[in-house]
C-alpha atoms as a PDB file:
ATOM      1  CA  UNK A   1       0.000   0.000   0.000  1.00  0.00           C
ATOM      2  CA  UNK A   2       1.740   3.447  -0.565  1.00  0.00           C
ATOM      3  CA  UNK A   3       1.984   5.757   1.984  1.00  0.00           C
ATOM      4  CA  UNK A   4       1.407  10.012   1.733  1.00  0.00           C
ATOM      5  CA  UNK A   5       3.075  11.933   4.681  1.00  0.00           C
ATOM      6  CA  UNK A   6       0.796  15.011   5.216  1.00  0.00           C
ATOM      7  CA  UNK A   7       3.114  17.948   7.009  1.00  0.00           C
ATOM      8  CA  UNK A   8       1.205  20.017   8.996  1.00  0.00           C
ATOM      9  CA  UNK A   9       1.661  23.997   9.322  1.00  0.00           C
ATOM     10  CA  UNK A  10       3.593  23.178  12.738  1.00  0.00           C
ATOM     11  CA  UNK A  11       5.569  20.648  11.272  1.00  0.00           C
ATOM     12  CA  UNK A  12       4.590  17.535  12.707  1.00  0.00           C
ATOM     13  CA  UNK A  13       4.312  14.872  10.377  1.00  0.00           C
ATOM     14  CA  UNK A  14       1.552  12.368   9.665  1.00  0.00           C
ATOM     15  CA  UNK A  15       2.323   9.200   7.310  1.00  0.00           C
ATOM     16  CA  UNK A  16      -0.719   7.422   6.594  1.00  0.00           C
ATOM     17  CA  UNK A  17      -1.381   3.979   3.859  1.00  0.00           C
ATOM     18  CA  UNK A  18      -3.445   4.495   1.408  1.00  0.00           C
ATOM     19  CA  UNK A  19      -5.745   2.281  -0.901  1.00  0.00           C
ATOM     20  CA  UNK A  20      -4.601   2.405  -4.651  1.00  0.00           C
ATOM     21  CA  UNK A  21      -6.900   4.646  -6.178  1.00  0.00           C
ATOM     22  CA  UNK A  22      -8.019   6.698  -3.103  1.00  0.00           C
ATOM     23  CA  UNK A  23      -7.181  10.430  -3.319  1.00  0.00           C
ATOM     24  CA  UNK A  24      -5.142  12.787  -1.315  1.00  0.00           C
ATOM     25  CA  UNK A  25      -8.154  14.175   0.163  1.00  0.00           C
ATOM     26  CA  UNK A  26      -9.893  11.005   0.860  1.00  0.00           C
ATOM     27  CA  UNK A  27      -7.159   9.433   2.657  1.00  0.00           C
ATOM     28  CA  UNK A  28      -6.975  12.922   5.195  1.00  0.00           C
ATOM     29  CA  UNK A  29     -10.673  13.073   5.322  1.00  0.00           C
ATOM     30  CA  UNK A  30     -10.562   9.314   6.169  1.00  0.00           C
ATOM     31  CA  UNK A  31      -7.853   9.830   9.295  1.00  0.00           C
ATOM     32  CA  UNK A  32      -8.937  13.069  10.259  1.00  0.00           C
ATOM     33  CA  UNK A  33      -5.790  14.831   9.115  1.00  0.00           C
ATOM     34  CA  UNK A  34      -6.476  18.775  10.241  1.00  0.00           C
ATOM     35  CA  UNK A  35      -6.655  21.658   7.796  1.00  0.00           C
ATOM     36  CA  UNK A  36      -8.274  18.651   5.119  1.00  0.00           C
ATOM     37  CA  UNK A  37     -11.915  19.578   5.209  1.00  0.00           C
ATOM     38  CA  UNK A  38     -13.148  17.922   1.572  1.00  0.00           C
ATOM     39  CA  UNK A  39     -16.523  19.622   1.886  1.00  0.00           C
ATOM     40  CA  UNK A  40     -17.778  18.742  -1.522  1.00  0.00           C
ATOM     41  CA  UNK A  41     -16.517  14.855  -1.256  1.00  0.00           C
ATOM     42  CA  UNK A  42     -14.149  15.231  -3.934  1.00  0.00           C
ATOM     43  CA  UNK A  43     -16.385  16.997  -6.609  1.00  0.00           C
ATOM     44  CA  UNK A  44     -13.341  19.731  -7.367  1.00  0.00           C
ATOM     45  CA  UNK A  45     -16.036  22.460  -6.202  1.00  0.00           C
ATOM     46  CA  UNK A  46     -15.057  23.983  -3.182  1.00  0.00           C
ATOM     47  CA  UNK A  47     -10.799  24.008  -2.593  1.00  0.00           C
ATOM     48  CA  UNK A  48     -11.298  22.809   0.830  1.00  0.00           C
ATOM     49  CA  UNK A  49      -8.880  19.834  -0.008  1.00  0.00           C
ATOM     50  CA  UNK A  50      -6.177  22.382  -0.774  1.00  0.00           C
ATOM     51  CA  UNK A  51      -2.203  20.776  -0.754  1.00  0.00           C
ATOM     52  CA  UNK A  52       1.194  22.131  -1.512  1.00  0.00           C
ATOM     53  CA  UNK A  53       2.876  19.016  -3.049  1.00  0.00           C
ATOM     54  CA  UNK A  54       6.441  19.122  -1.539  1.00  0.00           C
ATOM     55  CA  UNK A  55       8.764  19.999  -4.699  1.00  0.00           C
ATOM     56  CA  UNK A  56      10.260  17.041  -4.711  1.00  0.00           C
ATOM     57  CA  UNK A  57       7.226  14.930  -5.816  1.00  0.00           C
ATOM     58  CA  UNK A  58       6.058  18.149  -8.112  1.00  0.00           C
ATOM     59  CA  UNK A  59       7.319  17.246 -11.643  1.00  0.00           C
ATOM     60  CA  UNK A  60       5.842  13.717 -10.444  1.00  0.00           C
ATOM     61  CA  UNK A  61       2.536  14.963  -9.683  1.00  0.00           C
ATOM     62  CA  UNK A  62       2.001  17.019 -12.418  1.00  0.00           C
ATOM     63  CA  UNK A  63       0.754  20.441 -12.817  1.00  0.00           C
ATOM     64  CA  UNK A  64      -3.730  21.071 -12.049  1.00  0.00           C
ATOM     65  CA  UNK A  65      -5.891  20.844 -14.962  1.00  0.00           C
ATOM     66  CA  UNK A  66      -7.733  23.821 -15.895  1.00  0.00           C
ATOM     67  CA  UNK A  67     -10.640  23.554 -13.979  1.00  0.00           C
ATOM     68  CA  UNK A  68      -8.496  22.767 -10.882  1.00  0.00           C
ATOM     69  CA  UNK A  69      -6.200  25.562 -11.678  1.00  0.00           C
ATOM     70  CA  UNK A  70      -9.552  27.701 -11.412  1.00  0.00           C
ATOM     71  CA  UNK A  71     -10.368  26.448  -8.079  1.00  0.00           C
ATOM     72  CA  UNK A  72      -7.079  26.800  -6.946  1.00  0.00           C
ATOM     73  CA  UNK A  73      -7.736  30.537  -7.342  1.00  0.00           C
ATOM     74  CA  UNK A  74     -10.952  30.532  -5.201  1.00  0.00           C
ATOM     75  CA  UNK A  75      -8.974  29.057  -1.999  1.00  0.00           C
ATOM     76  CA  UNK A  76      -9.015  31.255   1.033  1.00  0.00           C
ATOM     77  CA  UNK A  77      -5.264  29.850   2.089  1.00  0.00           C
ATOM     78  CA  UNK A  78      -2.325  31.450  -0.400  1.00  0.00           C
ATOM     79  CA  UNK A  79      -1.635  29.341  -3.272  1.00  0.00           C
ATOM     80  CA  UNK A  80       1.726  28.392  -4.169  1.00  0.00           C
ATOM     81  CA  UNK A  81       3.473  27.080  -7.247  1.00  0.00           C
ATOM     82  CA  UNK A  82       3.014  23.108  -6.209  1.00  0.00           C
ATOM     83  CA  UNK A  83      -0.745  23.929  -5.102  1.00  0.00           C
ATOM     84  CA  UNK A  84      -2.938  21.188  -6.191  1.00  0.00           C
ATOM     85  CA  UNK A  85      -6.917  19.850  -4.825  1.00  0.00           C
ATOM     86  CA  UNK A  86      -6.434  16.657  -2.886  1.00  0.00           C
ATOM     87  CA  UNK A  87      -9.128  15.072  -4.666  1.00  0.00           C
ATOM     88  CA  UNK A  88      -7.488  15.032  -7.869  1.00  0.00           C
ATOM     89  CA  UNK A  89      -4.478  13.392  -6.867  1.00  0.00           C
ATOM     90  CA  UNK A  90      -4.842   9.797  -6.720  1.00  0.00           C
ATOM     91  CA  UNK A  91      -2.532   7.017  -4.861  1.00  0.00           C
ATOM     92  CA  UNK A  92      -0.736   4.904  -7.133  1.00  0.00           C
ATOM     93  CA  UNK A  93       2.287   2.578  -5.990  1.00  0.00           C
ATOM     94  CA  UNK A  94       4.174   5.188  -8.361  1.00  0.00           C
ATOM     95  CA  UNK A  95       3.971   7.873  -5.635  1.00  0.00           C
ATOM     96  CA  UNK A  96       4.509   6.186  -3.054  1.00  0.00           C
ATOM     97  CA  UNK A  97       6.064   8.008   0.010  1.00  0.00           C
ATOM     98  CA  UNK A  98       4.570  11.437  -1.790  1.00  0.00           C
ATOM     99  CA  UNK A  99       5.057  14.305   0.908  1.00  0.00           C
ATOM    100  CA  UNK A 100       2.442  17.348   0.783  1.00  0.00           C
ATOM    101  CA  UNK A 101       1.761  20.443   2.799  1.00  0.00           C
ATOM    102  CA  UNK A 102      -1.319  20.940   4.391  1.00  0.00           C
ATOM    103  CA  UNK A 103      -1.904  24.661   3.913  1.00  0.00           C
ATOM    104  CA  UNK A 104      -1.777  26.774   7.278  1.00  0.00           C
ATOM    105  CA  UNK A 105      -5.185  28.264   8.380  1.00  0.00           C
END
């Protein structure tokens, strides 16, 4: 199972297993990581699920899509150049050990 370490604004570190195919935002929702809201449930419609990828995984990742990229601009917390929604990054054995920022409130 891969594993996504969540870094929280104080630093503290949470590594959690995830299902293949779950997304960043279900896996937080799913172990109550804080600052991970995922209002919607993953329907890319309110930014709640907002993550800085660390820049290490960010050519990995990938960049948003357009619609994401729009949301991204709606978030209340400041975006940065690794932002990405939660929802719309999925686990895959590939990335796994992926590192993201949760977003300080």
């Amino acid at each position: 199972m891969p594993k996504v370490t969540f870094i929280l604004p104080g630093g503290e570190e949470r590594t959690i297993e995830a299902q293949v195919g779950q997304s960043v935002m279900r896996v937080a929702v799913s172990h109550m990581v804080p600052g991970i809201i995922g209002e919607c449930g993953g329907g890319m419609v309110c930014a709640t699920c907002h993550v800085k990828v660390a820049e290490t995984w960010a050519k990995r990742i990938g960049s948003p899509g357009r619609l994401e990229d729009e949301m991204l601009d709606l978030t209340e917390l400041e975006r940065g150049p690794t932002s990405r929604l939660g929802c719309q990054i999925t686990m895959t054995a590939e990335i796994d050990g992926l590192a993201v920022y949760v977003p300080g409130t």
